[in-house]
Protein backbone atom coordinates (compact mmCIF):
# COMPACT_ATOMS: atom_id res chain seq x y z
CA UNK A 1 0.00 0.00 0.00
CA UNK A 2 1.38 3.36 -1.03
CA UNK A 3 1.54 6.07 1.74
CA UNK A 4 1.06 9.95 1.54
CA UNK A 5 2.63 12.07 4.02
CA UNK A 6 0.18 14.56 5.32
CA UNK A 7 1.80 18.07 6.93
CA UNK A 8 -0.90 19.85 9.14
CA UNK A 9 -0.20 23.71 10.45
CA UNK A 10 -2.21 23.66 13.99
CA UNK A 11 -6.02 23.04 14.17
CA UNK A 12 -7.86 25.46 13.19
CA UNK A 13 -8.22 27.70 10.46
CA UNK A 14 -7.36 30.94 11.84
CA UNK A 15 -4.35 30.05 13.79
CA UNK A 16 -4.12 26.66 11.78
CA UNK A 17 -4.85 23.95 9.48
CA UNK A 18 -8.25 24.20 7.86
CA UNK A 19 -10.42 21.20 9.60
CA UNK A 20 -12.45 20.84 6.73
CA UNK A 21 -9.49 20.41 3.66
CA UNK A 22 -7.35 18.32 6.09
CA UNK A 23 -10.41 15.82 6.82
CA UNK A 24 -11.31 15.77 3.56
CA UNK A 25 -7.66 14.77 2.05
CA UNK A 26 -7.67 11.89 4.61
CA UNK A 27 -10.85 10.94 3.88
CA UNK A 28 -9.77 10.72 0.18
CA UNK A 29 -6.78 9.30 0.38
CA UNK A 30 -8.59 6.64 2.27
CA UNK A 31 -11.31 5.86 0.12
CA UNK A 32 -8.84 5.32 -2.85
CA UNK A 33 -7.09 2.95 -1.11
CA UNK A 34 -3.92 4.82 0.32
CA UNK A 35 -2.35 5.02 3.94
CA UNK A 36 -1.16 8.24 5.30
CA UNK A 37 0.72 9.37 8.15
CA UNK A 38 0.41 12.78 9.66
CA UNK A 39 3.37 14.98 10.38
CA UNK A 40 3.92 19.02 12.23
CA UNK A 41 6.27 20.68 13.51
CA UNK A 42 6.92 20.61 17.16
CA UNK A 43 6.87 24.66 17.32
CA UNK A 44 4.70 27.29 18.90
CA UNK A 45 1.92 28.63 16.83
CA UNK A 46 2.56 32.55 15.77
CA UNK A 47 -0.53 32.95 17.89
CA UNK A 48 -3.66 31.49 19.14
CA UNK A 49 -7.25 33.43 17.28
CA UNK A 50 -10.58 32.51 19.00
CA UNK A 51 -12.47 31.30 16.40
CA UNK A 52 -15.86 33.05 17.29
CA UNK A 53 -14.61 36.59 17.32
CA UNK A 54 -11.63 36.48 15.22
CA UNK A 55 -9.93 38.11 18.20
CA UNK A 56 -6.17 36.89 19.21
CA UNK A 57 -6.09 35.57 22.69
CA UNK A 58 -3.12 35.76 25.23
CA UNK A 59 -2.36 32.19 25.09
CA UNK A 60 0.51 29.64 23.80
CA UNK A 61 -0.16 26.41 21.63
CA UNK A 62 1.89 24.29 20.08
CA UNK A 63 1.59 23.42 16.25
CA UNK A 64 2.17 19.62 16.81
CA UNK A 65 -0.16 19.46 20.06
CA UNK A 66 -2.60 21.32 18.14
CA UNK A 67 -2.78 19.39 14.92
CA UNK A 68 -2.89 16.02 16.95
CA UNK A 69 -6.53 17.31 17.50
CA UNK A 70 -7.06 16.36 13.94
CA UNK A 71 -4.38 13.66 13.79
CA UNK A 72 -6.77 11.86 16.93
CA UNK A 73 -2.85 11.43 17.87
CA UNK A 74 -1.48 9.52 15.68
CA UNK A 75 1.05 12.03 14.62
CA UNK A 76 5.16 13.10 14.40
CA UNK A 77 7.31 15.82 14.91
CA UNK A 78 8.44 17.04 11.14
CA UNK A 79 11.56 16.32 12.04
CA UNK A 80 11.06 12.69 11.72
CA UNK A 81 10.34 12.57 8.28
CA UNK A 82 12.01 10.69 5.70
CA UNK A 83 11.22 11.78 2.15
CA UNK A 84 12.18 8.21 1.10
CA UNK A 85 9.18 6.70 3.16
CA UNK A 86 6.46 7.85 1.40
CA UNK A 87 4.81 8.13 -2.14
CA UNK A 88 3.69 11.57 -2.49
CA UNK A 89 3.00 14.76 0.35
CA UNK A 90 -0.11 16.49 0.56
CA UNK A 91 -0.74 20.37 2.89
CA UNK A 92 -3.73 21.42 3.48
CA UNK A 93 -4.67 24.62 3.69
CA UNK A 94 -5.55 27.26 6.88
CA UNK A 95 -4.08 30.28 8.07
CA UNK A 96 -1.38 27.87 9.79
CA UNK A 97 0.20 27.35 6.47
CA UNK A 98 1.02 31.02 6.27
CA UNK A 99 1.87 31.80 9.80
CA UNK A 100 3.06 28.46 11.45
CA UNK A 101 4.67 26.66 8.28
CA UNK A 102 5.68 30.16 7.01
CA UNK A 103 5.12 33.69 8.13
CA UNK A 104 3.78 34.25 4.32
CA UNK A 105 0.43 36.20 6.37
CA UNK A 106 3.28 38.62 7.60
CA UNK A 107 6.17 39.28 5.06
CA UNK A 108 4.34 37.74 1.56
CA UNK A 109 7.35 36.54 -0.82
CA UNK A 110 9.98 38.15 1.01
CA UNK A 111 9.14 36.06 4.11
CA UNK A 112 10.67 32.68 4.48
CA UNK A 113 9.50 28.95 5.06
CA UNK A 114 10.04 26.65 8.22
CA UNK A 115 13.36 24.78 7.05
CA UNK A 116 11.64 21.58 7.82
CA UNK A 117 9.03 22.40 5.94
CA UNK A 118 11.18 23.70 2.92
CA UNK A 119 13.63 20.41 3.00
CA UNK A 120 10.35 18.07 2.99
CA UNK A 121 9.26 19.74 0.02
CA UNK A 122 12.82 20.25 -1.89
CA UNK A 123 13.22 16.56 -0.92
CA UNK A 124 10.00 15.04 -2.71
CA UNK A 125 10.45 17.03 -5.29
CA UNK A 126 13.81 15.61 -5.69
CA UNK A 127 12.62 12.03 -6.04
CA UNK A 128 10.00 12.73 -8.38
CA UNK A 129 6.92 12.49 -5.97
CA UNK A 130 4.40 14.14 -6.30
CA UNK A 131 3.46 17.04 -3.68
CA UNK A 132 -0.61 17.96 -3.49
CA UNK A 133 -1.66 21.70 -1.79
CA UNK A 134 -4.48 23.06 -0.94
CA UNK A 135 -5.95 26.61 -0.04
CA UNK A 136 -3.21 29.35 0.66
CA UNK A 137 -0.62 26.18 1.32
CA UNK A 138 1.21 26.64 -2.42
CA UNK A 139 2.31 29.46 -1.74
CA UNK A 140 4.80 27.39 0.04
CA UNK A 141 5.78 25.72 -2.80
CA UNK A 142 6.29 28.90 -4.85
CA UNK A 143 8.45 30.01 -2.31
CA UNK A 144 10.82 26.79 -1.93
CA UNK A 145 10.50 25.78 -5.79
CA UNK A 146 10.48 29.38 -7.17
CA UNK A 147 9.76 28.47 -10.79
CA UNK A 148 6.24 26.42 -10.64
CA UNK A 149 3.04 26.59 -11.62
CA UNK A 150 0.12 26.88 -9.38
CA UNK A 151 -3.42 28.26 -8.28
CA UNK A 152 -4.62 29.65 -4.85
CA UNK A 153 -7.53 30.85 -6.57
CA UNK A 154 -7.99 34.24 -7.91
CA UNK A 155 -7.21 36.82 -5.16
CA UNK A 156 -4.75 39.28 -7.15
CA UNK A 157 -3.14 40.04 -4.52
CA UNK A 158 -1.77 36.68 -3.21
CA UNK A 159 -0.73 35.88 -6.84
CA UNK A 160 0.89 39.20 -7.76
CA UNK A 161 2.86 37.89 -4.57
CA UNK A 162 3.78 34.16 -6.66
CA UNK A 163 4.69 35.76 -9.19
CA UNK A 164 6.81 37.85 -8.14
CA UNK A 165 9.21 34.47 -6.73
CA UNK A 166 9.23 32.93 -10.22
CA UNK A 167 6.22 31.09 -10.15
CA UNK A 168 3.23 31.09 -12.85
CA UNK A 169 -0.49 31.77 -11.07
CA UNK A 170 -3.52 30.35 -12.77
CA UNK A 171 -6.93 31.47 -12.01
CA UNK A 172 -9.27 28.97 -11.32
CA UNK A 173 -12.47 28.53 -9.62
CA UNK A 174 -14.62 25.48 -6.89
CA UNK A 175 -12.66 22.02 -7.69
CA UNK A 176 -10.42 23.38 -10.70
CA UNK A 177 -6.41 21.70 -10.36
CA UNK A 178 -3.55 22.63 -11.45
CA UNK A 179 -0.78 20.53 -12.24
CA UNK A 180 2.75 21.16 -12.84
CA UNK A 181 4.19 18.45 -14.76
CA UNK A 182 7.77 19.17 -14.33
CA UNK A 183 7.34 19.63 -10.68
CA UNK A 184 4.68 16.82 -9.95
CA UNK A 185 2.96 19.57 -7.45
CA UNK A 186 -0.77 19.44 -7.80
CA UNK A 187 -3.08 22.97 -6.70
CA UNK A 188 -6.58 23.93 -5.37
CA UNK A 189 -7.44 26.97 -4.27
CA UNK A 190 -10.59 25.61 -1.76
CA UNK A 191 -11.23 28.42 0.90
CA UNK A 192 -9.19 31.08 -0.78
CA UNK A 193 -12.41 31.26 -2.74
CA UNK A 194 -16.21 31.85 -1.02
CA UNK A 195 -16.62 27.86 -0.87
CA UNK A 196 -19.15 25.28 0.72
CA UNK A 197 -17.75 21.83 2.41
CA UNK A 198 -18.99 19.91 -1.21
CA UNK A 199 -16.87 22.35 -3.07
CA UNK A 200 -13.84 21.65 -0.53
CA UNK A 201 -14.48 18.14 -1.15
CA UNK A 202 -14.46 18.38 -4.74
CA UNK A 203 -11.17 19.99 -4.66
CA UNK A 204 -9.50 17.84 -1.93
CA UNK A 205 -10.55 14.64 -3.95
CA UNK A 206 -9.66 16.56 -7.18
CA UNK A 207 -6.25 16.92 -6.06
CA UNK A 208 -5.65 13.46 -4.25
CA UNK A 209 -6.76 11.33 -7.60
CA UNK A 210 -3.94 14.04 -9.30
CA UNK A 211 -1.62 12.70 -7.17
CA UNK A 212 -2.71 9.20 -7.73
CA UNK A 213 -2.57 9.04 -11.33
CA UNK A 214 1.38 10.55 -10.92
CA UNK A 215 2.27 7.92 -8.78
């Protein structure tokens, strides 16, 4: 059975991985007959945001801690992984993506990428396996791969920030992939756009049978 490594940001998607794209890719993965383990960094969040108000609360969490509430604990520290292990990687999306895996939210492209984040990537890549993101999570990869071609939706600001790293931005609406051939990196943009859960899960599933037909 092939296995997909699966990086979460937090819980959350405010302070964290989006609950709805990261349950969906699982659910996915497992319907088409694939395993998956669940990685995060062991870090502190950039902050904790209550998720009624919107409001940032004076609080610490941990990104691992917090993403083994979707993980139902079967997770590992980011630092464990071995590109070598596994068949493809797939990030969700969530604000956790672009404050806890990055500080994108903050500094855009001139900001930088968790190095364990950034060698997981570079490393896949490497071996020719393809890498699946959701939501704002690509612009991860434009930052580590530079030249690649990818969607988070259609928000001109976010890709006017892509581009300017090297990478091409398509436009593209609910459930619409891209797929960068050279790369083997697979894009949705999910809830960058106004979305409903069946539209996430049109994307997610969109983007997990991409991967599967690379494999």
């Amino acid at each position: 059975m092939k296995t997909i490594a699966v990086i979460l940001s937090g819980c959350g998607v405010y302070d964290g991985a989006e609950i709805h794209e990261a349950t969906l890719s699982l659910y996915f993965l497992a319907k088409n007959g694939y395993s998956y383990k669940i990685f995060a960094p062991d870090i502190d969040q950039h902050h904790v945001v209550n998720h009624i108000t919107g409001e940032e609360m004076d609080e610490k969490r941990n990104v691992l801690v917090e993403s083994a509430r979707i993980a139902r604990g079967a997770i590992s520290p980011l630092s464990e992984f071995v590109a070598a292990d596994f068949d493809g990687l797939l990030f969700p999306g969530g604000f956790g993506a672009a404050k806890n895996l990055s500080d994108w939210a903050f500094n855009g492209p001139e900001g930088t990428v968790n190095q364990e984040v950034s060698d997981a990537i570079n490393c896949m890549v490497g071996l020719g396996r393809p890498v699946g993101a959701l939501c704002i999570s690509p612009v991860l990869l434009a930052k580590v791969l530079g030249d690649v071609e990818l969607t988070i939706g259609n928000d001109p600001g976010t890709a006017a920030g892509v581009e300017a790293l090297g990478a091409t931005h398509v436009n593209t609406t609910h459930g619409e992939i891209i797929i960068d051939k050279k790369h083997k990196v697979i894009s949705t943009p999910c809830y960058m756009l106004d979305a409903t859960i069946e539209q996430i899960g049109t994307g997610a599933e969109n983007v997990v049978r991409a991967m599967i037909d690379m494999m």
